[in-house]
PDB file of N, CA and C in Angstrom:
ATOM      1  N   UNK A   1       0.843  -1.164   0.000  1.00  0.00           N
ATOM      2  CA  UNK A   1       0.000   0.000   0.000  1.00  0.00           C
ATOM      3  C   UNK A   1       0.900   1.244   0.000  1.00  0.00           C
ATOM      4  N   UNK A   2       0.728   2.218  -0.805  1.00  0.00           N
ATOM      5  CA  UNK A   2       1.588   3.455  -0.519  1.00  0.00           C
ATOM      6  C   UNK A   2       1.414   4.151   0.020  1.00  0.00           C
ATOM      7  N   UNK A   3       1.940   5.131   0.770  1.00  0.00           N
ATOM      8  CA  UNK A   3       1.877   6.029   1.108  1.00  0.00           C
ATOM      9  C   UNK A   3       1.860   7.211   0.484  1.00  0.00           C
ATOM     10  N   UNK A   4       1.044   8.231   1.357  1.00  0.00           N
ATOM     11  CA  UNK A   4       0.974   9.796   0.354  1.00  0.00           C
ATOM     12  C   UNK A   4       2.038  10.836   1.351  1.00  0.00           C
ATOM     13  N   UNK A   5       2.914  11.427   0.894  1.00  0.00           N
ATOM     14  CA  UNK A   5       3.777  12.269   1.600  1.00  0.00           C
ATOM     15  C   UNK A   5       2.005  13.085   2.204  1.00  0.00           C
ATOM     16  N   UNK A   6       3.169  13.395   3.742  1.00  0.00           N
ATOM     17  CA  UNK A   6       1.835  14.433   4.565  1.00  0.00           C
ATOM     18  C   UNK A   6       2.518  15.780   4.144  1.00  0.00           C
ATOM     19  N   UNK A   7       1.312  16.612   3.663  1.00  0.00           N
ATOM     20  CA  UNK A   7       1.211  17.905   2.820  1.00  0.00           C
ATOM     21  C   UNK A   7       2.703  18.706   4.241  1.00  0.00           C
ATOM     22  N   UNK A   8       3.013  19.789   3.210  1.00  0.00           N
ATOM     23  CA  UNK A   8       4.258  20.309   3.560  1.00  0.00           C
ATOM     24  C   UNK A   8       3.946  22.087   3.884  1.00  0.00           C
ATOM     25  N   UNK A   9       4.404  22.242   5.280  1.00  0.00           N
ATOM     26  CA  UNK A   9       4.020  23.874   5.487  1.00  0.00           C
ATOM     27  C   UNK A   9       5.305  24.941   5.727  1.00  0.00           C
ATOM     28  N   UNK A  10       5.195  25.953   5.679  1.00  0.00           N
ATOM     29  CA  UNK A  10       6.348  26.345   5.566  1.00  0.00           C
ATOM     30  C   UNK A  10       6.918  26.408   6.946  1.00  0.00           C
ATOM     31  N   UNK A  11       8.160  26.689   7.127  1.00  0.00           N
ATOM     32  CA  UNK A  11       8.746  26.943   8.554  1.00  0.00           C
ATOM     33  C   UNK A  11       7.999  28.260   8.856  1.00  0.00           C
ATOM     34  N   UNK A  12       8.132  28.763  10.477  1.00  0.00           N
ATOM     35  CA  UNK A  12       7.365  29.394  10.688  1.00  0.00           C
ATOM     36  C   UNK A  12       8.279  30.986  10.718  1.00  0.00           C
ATOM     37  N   UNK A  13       9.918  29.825  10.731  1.00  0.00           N
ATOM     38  CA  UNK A  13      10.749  31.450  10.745  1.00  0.00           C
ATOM     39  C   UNK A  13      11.489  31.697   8.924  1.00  0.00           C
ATOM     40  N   UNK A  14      10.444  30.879   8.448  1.00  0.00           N
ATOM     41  CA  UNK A  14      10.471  31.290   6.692  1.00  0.00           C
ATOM     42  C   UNK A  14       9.514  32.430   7.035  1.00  0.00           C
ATOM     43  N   UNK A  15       8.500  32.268   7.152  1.00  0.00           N
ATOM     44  CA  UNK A  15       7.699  33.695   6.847  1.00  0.00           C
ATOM     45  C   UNK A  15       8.053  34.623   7.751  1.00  0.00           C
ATOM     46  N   UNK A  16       8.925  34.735   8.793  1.00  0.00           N
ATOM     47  CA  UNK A  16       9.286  35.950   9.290  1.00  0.00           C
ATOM     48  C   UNK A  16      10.786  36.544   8.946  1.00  0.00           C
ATOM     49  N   UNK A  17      11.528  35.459   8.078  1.00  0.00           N
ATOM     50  CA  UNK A  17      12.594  36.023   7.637  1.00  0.00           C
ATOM     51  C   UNK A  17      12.382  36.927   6.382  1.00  0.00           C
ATOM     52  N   UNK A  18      11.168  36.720   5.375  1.00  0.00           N
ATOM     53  CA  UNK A  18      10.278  37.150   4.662  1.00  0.00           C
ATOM     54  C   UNK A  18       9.796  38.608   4.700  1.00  0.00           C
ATOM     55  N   UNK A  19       9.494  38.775   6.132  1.00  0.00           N
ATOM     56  CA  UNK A  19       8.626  39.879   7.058  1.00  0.00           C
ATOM     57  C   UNK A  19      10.049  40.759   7.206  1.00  0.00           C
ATOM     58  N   UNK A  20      10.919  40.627   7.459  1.00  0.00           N
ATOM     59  CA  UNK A  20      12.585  40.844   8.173  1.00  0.00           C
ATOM     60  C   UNK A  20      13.111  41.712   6.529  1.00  0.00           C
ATOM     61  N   UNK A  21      13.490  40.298   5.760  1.00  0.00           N
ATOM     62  CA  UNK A  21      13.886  41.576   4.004  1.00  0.00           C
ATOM     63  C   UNK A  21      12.882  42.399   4.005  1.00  0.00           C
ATOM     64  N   UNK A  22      11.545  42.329   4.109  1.00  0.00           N
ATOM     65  CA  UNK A  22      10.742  43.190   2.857  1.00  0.00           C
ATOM     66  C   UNK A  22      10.943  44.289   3.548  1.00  0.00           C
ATOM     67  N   UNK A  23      11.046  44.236   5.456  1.00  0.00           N
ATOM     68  CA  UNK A  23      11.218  45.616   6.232  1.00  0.00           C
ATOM     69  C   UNK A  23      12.278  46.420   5.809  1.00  0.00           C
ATOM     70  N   UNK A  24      13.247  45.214   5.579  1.00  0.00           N
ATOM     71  CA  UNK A  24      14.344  45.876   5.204  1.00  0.00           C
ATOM     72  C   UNK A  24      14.870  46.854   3.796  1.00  0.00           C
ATOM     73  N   UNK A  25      14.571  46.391   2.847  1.00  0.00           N
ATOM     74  CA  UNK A  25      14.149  46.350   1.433  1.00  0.00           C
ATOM     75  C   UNK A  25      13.518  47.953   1.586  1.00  0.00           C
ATOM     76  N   UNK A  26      12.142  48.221   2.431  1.00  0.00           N
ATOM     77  CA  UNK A  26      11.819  49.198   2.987  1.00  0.00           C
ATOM     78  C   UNK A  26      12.253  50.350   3.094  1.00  0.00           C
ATOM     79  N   UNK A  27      12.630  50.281   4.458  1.00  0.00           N
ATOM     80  CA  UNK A  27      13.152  51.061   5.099  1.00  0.00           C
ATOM     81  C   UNK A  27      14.613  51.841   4.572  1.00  0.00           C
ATOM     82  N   UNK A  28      15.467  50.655   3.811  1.00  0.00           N
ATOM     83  CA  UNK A  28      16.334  51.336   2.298  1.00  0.00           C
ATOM     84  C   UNK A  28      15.397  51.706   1.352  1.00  0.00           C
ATOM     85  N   UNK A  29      14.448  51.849   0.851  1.00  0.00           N
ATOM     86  CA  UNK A  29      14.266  52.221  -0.073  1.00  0.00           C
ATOM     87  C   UNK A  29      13.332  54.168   0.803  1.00  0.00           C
ATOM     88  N   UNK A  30      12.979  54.026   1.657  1.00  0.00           N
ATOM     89  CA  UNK A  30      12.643  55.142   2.005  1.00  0.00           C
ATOM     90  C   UNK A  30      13.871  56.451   2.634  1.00  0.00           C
ATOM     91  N   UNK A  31      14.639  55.676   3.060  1.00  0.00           N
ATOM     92  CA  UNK A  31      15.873  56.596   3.117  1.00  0.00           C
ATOM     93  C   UNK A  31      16.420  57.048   1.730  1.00  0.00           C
ATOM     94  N   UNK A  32      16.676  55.858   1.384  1.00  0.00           N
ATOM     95  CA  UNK A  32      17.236  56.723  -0.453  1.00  0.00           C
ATOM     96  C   UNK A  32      15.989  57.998  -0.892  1.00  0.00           C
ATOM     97  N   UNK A  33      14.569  57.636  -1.262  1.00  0.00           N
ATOM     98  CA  UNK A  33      14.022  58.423  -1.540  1.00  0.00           C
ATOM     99  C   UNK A  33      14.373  60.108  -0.872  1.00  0.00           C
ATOM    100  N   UNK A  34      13.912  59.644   0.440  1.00  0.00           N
ATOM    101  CA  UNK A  34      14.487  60.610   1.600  1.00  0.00           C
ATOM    102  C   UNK A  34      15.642  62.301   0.745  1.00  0.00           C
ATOM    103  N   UNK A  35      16.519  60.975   0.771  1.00  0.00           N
ATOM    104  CA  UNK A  35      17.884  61.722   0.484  1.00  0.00           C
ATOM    105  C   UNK A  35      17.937  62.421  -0.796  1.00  0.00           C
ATOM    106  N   UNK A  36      17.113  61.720  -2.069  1.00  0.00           N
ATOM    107  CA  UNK A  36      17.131  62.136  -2.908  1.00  0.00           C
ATOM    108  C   UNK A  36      15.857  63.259  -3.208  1.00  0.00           C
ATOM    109  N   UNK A  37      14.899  63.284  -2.531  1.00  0.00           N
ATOM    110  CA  UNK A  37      13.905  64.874  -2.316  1.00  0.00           C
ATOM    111  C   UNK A  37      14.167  65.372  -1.679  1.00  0.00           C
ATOM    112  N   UNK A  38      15.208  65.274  -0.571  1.00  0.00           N
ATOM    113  CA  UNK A  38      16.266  66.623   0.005  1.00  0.00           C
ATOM    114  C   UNK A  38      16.850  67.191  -0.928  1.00  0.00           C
ATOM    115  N   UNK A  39      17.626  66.618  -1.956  1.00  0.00           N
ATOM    116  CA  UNK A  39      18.589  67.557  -2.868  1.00  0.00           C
ATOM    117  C   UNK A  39      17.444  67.876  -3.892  1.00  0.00           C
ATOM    118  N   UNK A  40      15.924  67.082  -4.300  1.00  0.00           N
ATOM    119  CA  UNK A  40      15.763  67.547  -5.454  1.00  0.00           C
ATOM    120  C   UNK A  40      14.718  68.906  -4.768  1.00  0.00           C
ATOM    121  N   UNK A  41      14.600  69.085  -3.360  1.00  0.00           N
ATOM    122  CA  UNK A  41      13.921  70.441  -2.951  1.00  0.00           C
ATOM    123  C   UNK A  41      14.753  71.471  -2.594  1.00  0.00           C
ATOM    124  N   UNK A  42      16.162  71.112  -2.631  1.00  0.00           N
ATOM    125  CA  UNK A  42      17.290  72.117  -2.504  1.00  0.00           C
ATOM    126  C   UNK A  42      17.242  72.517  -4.000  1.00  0.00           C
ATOM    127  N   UNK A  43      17.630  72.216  -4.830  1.00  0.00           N
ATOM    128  CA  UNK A  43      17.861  72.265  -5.846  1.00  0.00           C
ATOM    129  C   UNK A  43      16.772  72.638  -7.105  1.00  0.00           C
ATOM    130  N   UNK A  44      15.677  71.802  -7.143  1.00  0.00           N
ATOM    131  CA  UNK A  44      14.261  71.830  -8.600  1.00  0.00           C
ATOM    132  C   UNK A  44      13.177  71.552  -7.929  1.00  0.00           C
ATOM    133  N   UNK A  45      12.835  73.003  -6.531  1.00  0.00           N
ATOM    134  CA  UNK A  45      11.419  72.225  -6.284  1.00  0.00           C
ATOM    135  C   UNK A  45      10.484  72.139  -6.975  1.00  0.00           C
ATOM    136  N   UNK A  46      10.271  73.189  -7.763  1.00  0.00           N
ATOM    137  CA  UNK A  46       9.137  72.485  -8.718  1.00  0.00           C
ATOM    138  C   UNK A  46       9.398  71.121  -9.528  1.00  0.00           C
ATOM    139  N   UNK A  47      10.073  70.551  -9.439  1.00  0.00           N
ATOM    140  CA  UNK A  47      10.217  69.471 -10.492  1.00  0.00           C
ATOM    141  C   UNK A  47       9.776  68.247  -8.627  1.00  0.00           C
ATOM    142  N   UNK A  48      10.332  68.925  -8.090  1.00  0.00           N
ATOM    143  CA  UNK A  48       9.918  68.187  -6.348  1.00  0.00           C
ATOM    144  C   UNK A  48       8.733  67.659  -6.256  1.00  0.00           C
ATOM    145  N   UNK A  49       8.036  68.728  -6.914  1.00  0.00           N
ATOM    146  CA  UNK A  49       6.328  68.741  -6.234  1.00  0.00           C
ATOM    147  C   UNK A  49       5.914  67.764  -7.632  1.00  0.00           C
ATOM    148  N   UNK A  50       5.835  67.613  -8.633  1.00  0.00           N
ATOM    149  CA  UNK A  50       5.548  66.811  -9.219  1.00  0.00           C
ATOM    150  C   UNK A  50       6.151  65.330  -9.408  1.00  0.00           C
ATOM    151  N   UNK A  51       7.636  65.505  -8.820  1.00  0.00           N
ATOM    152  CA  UNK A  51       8.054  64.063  -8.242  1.00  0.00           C
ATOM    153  C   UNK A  51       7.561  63.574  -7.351  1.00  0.00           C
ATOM    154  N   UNK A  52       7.077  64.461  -6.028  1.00  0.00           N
ATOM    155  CA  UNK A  52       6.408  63.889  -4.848  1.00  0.00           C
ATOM    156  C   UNK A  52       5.062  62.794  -5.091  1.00  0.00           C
ATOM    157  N   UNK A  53       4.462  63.716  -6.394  1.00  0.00           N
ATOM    158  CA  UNK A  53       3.126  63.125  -5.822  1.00  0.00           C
ATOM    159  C   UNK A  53       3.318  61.763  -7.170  1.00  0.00           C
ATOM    160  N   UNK A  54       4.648  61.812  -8.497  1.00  0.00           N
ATOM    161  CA  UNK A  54       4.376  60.274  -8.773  1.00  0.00           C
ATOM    162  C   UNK A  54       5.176  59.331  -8.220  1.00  0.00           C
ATOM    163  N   UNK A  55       5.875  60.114  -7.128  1.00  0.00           N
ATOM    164  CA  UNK A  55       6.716  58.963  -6.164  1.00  0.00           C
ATOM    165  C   UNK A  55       5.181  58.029  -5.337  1.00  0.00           C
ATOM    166  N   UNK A  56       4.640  58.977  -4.481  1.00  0.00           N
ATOM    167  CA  UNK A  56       3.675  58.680  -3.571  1.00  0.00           C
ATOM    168  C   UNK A  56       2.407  57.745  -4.076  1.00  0.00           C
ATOM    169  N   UNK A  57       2.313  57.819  -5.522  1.00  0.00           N
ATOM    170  CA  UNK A  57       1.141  57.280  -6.123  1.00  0.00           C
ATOM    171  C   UNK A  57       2.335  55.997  -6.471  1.00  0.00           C
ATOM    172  N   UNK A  58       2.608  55.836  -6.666  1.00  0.00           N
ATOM    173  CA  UNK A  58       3.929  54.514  -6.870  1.00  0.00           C
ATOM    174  C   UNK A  58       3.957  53.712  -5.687  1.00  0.00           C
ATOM    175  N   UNK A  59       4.550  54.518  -4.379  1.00  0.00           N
ATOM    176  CA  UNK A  59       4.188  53.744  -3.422  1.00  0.00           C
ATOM    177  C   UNK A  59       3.316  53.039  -3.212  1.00  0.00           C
ATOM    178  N   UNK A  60       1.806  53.493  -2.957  1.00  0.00           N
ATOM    179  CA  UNK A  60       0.589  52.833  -3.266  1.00  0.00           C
ATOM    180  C   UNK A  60       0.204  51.906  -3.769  1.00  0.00           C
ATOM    181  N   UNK A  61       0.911  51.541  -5.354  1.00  0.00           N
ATOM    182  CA  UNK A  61       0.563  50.816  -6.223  1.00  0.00           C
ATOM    183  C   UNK A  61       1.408  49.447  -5.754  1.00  0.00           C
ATOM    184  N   UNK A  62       2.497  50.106  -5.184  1.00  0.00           N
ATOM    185  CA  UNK A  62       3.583  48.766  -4.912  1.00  0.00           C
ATOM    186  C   UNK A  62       3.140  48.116  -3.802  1.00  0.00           C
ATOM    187  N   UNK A  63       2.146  48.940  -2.712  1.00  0.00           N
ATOM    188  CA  UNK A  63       1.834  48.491  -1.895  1.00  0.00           C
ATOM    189  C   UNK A  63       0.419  47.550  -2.049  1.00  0.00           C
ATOM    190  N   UNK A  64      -0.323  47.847  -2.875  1.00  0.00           N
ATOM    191  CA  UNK A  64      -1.150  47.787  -3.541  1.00  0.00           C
ATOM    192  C   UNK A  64      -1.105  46.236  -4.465  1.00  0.00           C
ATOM    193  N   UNK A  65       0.094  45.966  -4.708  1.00  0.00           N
ATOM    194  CA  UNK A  65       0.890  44.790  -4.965  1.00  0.00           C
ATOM    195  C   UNK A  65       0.765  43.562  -4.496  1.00  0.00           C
ATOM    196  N   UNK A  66       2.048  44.421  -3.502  1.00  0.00           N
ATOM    197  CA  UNK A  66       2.117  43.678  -2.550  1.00  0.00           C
ATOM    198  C   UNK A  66       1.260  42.865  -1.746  1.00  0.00           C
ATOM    199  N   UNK A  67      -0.040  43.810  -1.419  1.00  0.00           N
ATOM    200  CA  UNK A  67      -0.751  43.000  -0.428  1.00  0.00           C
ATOM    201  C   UNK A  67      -2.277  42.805  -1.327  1.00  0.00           C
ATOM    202  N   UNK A  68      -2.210  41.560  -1.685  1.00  0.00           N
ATOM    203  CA  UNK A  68      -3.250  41.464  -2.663  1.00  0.00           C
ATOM    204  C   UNK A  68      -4.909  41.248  -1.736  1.00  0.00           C
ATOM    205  N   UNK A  69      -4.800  40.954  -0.857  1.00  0.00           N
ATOM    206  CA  UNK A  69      -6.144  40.826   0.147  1.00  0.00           C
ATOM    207  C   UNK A  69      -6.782  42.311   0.669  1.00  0.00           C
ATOM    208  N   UNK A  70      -7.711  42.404   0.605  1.00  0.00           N
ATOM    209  CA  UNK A  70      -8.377  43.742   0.792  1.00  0.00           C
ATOM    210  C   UNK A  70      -8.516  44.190   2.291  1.00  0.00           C
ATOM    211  N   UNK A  71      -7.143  45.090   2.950  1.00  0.00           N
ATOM    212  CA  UNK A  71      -7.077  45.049   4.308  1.00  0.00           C
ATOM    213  C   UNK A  71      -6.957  47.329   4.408  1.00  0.00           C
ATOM    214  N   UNK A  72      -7.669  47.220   5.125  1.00  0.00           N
ATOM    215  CA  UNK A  72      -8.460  48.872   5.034  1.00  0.00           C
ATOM    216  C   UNK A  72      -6.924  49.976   5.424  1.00  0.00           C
ATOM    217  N   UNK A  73      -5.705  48.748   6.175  1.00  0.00           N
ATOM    218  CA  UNK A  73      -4.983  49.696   6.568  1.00  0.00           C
ATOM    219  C   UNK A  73      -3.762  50.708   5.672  1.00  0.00           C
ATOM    220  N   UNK A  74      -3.638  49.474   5.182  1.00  0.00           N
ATOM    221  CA  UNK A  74      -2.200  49.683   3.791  1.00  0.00           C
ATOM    222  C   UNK A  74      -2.601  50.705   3.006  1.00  0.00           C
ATOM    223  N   UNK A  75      -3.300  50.704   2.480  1.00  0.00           N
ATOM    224  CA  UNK A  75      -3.338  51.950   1.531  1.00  0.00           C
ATOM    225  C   UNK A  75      -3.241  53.576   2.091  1.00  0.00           C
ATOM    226  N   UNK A  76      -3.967  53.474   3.272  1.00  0.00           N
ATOM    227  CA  UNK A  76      -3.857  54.642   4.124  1.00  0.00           C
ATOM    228  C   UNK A  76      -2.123  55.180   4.193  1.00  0.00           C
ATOM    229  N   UNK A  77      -2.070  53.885   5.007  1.00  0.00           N
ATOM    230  CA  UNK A  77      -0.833  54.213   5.702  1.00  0.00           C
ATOM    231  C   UNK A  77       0.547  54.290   4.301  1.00  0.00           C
ATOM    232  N   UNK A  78       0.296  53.422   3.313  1.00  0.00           N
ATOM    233  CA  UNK A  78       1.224  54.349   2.431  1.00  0.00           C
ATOM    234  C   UNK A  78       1.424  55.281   1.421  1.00  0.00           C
ATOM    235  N   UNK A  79      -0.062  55.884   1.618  1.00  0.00           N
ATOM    236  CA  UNK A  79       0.112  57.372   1.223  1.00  0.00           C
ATOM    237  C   UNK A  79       0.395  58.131   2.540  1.00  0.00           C
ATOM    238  N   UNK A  80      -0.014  58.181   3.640  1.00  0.00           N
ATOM    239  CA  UNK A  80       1.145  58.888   4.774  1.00  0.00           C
ATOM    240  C   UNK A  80       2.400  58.979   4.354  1.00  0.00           C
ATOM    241  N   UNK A  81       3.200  57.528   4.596  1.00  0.00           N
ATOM    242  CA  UNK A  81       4.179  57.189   4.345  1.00  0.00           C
ATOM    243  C   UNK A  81       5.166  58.192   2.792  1.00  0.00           C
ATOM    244  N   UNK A  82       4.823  57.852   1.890  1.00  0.00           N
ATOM    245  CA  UNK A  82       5.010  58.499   0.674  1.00  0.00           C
ATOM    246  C   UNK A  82       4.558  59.936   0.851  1.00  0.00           C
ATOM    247  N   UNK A  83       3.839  60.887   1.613  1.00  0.00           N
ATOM    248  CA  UNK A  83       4.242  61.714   1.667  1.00  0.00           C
ATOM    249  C   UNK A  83       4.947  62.334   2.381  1.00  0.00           C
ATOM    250  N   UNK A  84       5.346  61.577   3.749  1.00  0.00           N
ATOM    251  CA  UNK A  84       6.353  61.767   4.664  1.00  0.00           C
ATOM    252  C   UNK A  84       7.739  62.046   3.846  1.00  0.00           C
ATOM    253  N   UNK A  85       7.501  60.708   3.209  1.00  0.00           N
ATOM    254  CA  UNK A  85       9.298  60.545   2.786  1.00  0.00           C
ATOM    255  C   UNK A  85       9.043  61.796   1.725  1.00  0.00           C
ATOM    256  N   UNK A  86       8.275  61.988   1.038  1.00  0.00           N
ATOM    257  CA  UNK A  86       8.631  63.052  -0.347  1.00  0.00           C
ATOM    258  C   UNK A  86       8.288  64.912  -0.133  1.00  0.00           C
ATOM    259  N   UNK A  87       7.178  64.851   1.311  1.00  0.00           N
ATOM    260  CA  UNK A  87       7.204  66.323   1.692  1.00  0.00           C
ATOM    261  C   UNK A  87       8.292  66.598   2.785  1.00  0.00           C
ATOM    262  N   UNK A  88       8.576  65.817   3.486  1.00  0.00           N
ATOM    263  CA  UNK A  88       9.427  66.633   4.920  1.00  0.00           C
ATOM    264  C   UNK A  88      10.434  66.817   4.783  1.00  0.00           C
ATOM    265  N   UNK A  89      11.636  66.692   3.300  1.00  0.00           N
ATOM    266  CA  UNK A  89      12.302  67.135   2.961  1.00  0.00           C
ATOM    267  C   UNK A  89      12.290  68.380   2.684  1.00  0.00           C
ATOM    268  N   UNK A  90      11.071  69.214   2.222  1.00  0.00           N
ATOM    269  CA  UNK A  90      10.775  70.438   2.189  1.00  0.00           C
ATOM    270  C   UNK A  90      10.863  71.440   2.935  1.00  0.00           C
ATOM    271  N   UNK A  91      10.490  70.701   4.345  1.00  0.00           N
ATOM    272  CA  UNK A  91      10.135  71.497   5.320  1.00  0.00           C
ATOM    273  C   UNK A  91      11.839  71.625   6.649  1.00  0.00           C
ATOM    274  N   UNK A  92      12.598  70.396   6.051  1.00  0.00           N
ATOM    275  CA  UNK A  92      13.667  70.666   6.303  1.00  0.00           C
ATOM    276  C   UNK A  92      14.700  71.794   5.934  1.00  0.00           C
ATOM    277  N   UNK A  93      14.830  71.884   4.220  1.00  0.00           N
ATOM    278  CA  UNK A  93      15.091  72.298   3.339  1.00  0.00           C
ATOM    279  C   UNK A  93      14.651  74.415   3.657  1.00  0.00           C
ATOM    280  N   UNK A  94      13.586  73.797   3.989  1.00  0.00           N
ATOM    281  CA  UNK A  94      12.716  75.775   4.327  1.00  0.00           C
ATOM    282  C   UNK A  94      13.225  75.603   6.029  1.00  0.00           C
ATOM    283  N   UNK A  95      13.888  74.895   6.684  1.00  0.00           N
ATOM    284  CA  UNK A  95      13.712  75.448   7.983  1.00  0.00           C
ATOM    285  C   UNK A  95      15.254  75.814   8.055  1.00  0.00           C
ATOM    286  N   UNK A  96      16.017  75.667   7.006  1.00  0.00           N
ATOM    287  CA  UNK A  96      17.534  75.945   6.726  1.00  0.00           C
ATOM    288  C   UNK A  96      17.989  74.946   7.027  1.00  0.00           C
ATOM    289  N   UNK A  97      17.579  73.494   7.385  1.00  0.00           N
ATOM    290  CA  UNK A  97      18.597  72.558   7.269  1.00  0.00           C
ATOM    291  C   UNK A  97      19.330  72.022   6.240  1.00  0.00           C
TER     292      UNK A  97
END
């Protein structure tokens, strides 16, 4: 009589090493932005303000992606997010930093 292999689940510190890059992945990718709408509001804010908002609508979409299940928080929170990273360079920038 054969046997059927018993179905296979993932480790449990697979999906949090998972959870661990994408933070990471993240959190670099919001510093670079960061750094790079500091110089582009030193430098071309008007070209700023129309980078901001197709950086921020990008975010969204990636997030938007990412999380394919319909959960009320994500979308909120990364248009915050995306405009954090793409306005408060501005306000650095105008406070003379």
């Amino acid at each position: 009589m054969p046997t059927t292999p018993a179905p296979t689940t993932p480790a449990p510190t697979t999906g949090a090493a998972k959870v661990c890059a994408e933070l990471a992945l993240a959190v670099l990718a919001g510093v670079l932005a960061w750094l790079v709408f500091r110089w582009l509001w030193q430098t071309w804010p008007l070209a700023a303000v129309g980078l901001a908002a197709v950086a921020t609508t990008g975010t969204v979409l990636v997030v938007r992606l990412g999380h394919r299940g319909e959960d009320l928080m994500s979308t909120p929170l990364s248009i915050v997010v995306g405009l954090v990273v793409t306005m408060s360079p501005a306000l650095v920038t105008l406070a003379g930093g």
